[in-house]
C-alpha atoms as a PDB file:
ATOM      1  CA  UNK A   1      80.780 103.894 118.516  1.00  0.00           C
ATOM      2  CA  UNK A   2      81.159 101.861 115.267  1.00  0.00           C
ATOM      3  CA  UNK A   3      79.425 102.723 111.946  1.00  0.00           C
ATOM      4  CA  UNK A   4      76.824 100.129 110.764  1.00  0.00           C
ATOM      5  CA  UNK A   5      75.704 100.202 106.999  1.00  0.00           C
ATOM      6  CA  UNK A   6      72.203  98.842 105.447  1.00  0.00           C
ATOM      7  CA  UNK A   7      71.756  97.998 101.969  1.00  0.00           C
ATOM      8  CA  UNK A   8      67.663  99.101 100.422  1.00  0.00           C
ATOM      9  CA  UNK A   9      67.411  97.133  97.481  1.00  0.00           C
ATOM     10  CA  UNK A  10      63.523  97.363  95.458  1.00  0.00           C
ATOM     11  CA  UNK A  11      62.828  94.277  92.916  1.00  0.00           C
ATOM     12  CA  UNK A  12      60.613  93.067  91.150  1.00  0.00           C
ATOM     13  CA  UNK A  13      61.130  89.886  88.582  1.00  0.00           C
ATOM     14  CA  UNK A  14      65.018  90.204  89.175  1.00  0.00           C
ATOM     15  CA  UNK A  15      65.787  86.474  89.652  1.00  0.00           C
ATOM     16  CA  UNK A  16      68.247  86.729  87.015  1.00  0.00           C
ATOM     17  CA  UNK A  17      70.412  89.671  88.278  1.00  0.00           C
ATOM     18  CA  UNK A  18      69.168  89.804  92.326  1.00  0.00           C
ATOM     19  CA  UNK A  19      72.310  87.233  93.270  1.00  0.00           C
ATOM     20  CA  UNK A  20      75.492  89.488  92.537  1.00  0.00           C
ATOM     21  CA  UNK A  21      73.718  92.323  93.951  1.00  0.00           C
ATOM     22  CA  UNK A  22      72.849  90.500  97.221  1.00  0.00           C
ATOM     23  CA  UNK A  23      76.665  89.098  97.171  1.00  0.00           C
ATOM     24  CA  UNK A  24      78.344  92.366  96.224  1.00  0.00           C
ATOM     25  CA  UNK A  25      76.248  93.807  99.594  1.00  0.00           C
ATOM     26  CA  UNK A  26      76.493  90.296 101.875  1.00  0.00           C
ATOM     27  CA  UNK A  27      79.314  92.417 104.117  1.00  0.00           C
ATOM     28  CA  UNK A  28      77.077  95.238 105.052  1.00  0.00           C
ATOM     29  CA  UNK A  29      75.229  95.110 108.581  1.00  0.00           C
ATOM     30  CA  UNK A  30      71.922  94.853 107.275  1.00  0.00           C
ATOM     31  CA  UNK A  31      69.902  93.916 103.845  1.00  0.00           C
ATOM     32  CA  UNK A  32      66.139  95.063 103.412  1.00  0.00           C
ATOM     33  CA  UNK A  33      64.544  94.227 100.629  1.00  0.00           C
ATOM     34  CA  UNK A  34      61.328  95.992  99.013  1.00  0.00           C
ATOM     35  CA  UNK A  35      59.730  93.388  96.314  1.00  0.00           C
ATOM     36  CA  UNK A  36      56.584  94.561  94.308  1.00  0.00           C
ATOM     37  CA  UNK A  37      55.208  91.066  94.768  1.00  0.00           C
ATOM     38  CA  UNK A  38      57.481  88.911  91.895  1.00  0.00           C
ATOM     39  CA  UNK A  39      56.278  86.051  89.911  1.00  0.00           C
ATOM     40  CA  UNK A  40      59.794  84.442  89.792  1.00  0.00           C
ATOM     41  CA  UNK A  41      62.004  83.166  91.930  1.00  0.00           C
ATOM     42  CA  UNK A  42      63.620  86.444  93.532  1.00  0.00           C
ATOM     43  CA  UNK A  43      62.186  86.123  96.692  1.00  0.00           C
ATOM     44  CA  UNK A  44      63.392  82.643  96.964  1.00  0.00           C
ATOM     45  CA  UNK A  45      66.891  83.914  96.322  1.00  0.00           C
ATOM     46  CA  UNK A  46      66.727  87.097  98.587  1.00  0.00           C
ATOM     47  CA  UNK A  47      65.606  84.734 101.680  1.00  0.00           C
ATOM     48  CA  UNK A  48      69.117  82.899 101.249  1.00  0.00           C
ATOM     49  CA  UNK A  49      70.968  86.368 102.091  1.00  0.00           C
ATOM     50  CA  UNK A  50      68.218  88.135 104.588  1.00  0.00           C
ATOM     51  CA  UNK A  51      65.335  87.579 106.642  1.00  0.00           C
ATOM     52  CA  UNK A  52      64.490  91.196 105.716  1.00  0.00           C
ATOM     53  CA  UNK A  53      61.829  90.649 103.194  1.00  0.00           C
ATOM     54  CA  UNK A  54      58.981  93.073 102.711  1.00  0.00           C
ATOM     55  CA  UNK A  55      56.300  93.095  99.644  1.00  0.00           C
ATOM     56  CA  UNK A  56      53.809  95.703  98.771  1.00  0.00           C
ATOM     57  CA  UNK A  57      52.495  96.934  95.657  1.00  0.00           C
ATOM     58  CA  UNK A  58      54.336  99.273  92.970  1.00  0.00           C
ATOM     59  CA  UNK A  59      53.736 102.832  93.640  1.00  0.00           C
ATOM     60  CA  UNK A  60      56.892 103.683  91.348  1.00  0.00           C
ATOM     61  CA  UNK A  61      60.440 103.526  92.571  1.00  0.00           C
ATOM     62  CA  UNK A  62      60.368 106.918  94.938  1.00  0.00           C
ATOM     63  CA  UNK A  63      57.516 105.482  97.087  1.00  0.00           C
ATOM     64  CA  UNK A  64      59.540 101.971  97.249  1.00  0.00           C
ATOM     65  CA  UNK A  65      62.955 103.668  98.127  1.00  0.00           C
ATOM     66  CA  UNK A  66      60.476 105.738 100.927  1.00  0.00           C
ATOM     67  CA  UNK A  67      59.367 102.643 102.308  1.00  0.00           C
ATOM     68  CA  UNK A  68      63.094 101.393 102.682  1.00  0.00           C
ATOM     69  CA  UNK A  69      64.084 104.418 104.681  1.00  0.00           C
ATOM     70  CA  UNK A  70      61.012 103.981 106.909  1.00  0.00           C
ATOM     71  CA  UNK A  71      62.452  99.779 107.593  1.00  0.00           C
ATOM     72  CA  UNK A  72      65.879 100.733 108.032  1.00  0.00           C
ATOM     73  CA  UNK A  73      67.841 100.648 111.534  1.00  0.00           C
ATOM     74  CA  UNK A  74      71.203 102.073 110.135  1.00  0.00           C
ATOM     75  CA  UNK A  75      72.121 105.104 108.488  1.00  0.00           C
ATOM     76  CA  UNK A  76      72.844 103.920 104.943  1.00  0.00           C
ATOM     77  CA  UNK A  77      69.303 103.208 103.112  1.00  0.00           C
END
């Protein structure tokens, strides 16, 4: 059976950094992304790499990473 990888990225106001990341991970099986509800435009820019958009408030990094874990379908997170 082949391996599958998923990226868990959490952001919040990353518009300017959020691209490289999403195209250094673009050849992994699956991108999920955590946002803590930004007021730029990283959403925007997440939506052109993955449908896999989630946002909920900041409970601090742990309970973000958590949340990942919980959305993920392959080992990886």
């Amino acid at each position: 059976m082949p391996q599958t990888i998923s990226c868990a990225i959490v952001v919040y106001n990353e518009e300017r950094n959020i691209r490289d990341c999403l195209e250094s991970a673009k050849w992994m099986d699956e991108i999920i992304v955590v946002d803590a509800f930004s007021q730029d435009k990283t959403v925007q820019i997440c939506r052109e790499y993955t449908p896999r958009i989630y946002q909920r408030p900041w409970n601090g990094f742990g309970e973000q990473k958590n949340y990942h874990v919980r959305l993920g379908v392959h080992p990886g997170c």
